[in-house]
C-alpha atoms as a PDB file:
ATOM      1  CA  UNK A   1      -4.989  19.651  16.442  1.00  0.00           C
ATOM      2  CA  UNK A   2      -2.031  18.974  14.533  1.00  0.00           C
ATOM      3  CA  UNK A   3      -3.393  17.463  11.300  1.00  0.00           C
ATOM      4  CA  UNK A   4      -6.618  17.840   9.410  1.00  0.00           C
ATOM      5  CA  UNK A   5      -7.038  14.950   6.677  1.00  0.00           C
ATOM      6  CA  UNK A   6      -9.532  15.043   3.862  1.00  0.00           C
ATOM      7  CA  UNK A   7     -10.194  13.351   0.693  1.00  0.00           C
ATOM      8  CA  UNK A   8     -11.775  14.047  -2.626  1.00  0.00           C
ATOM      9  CA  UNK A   9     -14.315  16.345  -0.934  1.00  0.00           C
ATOM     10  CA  UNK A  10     -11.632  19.105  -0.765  1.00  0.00           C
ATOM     11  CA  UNK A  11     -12.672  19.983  -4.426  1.00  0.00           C
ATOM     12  CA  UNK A  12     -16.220  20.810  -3.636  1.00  0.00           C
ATOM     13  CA  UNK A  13     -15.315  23.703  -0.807  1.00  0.00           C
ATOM     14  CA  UNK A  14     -14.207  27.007  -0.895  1.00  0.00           C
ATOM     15  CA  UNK A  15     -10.647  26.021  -0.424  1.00  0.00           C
ATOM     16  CA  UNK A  16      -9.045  29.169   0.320  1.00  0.00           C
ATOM     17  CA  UNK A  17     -11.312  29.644   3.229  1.00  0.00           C
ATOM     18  CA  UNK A  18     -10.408  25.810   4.470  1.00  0.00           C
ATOM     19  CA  UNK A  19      -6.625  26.603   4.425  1.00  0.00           C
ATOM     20  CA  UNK A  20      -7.478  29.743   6.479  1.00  0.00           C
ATOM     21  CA  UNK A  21      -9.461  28.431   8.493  1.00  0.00           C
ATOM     22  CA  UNK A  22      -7.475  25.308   9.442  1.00  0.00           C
ATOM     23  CA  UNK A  23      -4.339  27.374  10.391  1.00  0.00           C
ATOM     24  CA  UNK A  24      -6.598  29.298  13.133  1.00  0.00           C
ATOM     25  CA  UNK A  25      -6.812  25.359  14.409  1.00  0.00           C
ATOM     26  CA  UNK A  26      -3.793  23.631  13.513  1.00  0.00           C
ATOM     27  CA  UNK A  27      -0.955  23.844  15.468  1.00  0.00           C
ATOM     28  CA  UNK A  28       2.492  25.056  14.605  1.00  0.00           C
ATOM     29  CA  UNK A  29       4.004  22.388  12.794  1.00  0.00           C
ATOM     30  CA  UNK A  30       0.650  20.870  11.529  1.00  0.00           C
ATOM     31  CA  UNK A  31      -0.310  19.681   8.443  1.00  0.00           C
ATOM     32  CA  UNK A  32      -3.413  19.254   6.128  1.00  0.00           C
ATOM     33  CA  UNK A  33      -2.999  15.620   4.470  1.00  0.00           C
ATOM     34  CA  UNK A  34      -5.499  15.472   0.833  1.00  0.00           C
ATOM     35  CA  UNK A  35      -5.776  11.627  -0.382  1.00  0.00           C
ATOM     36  CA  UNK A  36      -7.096  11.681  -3.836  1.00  0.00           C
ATOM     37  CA  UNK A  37      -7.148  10.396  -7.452  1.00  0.00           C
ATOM     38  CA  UNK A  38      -5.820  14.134  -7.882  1.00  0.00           C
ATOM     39  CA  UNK A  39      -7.468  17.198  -9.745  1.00  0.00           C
ATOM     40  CA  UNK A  40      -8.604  16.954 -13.289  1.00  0.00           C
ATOM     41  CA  UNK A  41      -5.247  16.375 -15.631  1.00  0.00           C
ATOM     42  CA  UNK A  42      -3.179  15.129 -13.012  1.00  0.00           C
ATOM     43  CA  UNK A  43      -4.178  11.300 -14.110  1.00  0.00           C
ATOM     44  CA  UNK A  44      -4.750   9.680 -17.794  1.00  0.00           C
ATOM     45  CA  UNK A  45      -8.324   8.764 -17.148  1.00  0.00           C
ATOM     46  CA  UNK A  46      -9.821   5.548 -17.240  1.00  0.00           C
ATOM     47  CA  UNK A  47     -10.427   4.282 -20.508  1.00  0.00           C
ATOM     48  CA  UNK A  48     -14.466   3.617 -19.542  1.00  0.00           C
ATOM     49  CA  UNK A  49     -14.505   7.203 -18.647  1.00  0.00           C
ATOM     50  CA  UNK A  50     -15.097   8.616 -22.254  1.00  0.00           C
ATOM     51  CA  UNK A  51     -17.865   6.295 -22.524  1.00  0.00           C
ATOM     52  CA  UNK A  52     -19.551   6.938 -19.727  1.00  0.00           C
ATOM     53  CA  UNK A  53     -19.442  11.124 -20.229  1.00  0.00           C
ATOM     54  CA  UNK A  54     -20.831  10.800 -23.630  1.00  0.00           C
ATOM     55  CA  UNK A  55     -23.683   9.094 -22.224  1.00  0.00           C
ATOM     56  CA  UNK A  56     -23.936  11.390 -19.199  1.00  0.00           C
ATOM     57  CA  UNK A  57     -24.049  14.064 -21.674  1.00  0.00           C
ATOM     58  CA  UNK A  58     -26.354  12.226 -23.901  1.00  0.00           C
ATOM     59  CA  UNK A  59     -29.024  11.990 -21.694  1.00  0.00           C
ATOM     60  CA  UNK A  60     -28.348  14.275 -18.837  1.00  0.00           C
ATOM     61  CA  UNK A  61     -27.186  17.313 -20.715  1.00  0.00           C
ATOM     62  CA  UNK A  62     -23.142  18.193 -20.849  1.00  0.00           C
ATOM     63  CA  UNK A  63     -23.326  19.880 -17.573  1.00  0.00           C
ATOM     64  CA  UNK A  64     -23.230  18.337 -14.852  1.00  0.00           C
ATOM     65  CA  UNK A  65     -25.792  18.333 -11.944  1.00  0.00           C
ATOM     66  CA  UNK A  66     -25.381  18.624  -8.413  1.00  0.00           C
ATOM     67  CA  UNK A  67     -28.447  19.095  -6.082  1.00  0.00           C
ATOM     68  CA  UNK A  68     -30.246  21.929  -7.276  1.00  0.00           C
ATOM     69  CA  UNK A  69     -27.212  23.503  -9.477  1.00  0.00           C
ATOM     70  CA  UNK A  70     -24.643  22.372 -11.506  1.00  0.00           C
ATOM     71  CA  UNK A  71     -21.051  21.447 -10.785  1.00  0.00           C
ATOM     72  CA  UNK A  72     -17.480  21.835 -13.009  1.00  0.00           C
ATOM     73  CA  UNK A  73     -14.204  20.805 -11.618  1.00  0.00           C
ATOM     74  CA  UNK A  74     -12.319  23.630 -10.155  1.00  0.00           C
ATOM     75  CA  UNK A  75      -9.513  24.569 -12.842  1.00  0.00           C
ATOM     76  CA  UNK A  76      -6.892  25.275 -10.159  1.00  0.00           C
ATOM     77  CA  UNK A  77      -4.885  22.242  -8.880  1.00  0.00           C
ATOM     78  CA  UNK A  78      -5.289  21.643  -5.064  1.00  0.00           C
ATOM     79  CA  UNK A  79      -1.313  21.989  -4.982  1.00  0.00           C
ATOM     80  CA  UNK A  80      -1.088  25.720  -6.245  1.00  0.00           C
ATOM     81  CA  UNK A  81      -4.314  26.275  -3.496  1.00  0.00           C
ATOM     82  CA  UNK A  82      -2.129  25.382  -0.705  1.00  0.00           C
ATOM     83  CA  UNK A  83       1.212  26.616  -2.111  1.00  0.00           C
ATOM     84  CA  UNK A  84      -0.515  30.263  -1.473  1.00  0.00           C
ATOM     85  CA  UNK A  85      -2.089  29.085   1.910  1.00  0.00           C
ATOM     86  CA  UNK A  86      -0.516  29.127   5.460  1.00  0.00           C
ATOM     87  CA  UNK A  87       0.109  25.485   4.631  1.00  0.00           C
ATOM     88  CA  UNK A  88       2.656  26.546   1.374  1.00  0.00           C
ATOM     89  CA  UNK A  89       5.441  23.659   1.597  1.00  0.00           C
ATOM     90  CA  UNK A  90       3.374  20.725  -0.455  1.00  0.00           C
ATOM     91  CA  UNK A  91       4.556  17.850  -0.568  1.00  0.00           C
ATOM     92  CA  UNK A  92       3.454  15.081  -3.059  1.00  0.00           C
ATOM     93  CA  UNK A  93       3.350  11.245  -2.393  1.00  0.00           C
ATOM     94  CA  UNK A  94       1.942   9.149  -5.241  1.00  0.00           C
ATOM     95  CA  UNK A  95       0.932   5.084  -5.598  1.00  0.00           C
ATOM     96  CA  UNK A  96      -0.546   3.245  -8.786  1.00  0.00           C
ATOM     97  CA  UNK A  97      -2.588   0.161  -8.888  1.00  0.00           C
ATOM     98  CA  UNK A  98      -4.462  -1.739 -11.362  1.00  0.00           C
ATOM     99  CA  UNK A  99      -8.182  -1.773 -10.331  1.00  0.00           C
ATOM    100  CA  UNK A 100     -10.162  -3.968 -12.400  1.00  0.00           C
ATOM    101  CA  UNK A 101     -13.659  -3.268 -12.500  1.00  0.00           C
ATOM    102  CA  UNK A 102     -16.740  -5.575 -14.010  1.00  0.00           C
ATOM    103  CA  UNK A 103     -19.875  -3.270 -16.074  1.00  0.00           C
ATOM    104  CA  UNK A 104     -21.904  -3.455 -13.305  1.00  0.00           C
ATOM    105  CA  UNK A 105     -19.107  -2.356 -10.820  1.00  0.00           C
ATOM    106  CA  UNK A 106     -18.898   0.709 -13.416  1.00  0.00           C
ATOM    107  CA  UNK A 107     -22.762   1.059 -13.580  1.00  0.00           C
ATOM    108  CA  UNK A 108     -22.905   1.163  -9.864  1.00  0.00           C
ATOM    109  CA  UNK A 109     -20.380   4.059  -9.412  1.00  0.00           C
ATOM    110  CA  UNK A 110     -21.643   5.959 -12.031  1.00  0.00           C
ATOM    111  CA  UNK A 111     -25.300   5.960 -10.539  1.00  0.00           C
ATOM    112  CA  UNK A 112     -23.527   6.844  -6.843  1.00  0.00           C
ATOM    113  CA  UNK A 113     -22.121   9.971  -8.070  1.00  0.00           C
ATOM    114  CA  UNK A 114     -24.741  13.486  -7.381  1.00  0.00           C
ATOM    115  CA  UNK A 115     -24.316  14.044 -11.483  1.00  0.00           C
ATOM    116  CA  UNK A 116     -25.775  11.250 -12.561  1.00  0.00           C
ATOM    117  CA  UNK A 117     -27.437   9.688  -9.800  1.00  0.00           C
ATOM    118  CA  UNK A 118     -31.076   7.599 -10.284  1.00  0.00           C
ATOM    119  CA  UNK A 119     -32.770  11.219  -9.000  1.00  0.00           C
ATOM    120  CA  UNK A 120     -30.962  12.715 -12.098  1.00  0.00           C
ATOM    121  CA  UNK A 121     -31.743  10.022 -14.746  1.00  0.00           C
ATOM    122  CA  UNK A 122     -35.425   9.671 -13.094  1.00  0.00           C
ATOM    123  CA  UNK A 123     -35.793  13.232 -14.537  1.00  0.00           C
ATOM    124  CA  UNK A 124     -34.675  12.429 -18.169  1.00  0.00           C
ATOM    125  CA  UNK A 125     -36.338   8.650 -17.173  1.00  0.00           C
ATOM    126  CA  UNK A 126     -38.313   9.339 -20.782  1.00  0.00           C
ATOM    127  CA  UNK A 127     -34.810   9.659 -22.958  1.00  0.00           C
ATOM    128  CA  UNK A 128     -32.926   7.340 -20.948  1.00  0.00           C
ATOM    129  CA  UNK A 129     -32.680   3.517 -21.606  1.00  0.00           C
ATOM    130  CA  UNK A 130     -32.186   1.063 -18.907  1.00  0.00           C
ATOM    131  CA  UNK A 131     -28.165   1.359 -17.280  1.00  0.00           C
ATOM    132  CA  UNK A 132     -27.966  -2.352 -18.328  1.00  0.00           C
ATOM    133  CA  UNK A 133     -29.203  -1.522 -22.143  1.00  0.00           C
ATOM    134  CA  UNK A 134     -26.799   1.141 -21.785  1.00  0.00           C
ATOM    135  CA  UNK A 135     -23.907  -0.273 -21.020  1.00  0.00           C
ATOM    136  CA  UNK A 136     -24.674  -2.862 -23.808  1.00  0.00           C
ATOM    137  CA  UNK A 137     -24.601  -0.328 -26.245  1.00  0.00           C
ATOM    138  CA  UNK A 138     -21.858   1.442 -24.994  1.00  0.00           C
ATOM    139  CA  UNK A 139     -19.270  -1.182 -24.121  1.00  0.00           C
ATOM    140  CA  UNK A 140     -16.402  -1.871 -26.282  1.00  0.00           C
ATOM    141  CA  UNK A 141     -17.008  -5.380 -27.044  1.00  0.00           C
ATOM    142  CA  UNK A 142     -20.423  -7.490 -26.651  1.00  0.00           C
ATOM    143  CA  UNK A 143     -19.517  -8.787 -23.400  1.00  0.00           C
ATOM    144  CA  UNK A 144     -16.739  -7.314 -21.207  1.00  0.00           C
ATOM    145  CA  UNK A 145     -15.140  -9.409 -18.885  1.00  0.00           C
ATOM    146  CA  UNK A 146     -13.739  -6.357 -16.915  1.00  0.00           C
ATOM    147  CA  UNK A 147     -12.951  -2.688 -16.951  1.00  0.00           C
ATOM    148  CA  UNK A 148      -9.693  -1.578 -15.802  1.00  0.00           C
ATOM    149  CA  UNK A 149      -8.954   0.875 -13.467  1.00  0.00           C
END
């Protein structure tokens, strides 16, 4: 195999172990490609995003929950990971695009992530108002034509 690609799922493994791993598979001169918004500080987040985590923490609690546990972003960058792996010369491509995004486009990702997915709001289901009632509340002006990015 001479290249392994993954995408934002790197952040949820034991990524030392991957890199290991991988070069006992890869061959000489192979790579691992990431393709990713990036780790946590790399991008200015999207300005729905504060709005969104205070309602997350609102009604979910401020951590956040993942199957039976909880789950923070790693505080290492994926970069200095692999800078200390077998796979040490990292190279960095990046691309930026406008994505414009309605309140129920937002709505509908929020409630697909394993943090605050309907299993976790049916749980808090007696604190929690509606996701449309929600967004109501929480948007920045009465009705929103679209998010962006």
């Amino acid at each position: 195999m001479l290249l392994t690609v993954m995408g934002a799922a790197y952040h949820w493994m034991d990524r030392d172990r991957v890199a290991r791993d991988l070069d006992r598979i890869i061959e000489p001169g192979g790579a691992i490609a990431l393709a990713s918004r990036g780790a946590p500080g790399d991008l200015e987040p999207a300005p729905w995003r504060q709005v969104v985590d205070e309602v997350r923490t609102r009604y979910l609690d401020p951590e956040r929950r993942a199957g039976s546990g909880t789950y923070s972003h790693p505080k290492e960058r994926h970069q200095d990971v692999l800078a200390r792996s077998p796979f040490s010369q990292v190279d960095t491509a990046r691309w930026a695009h406008a994505l414009t995004r309605t309140v129920d486009e937002v709505l509908g990702r929020v409630l697909s992530l394993s943090y605050s997915s309907p299993a976790q709001l049916s749980s808090a289901r007696r604190r929690t108002p509606s996701s449309r009632t929600c967004a109501q509340r929480c948007s920045p002006s009465p009705r929103p034509a679209g998010l962006t990015r």
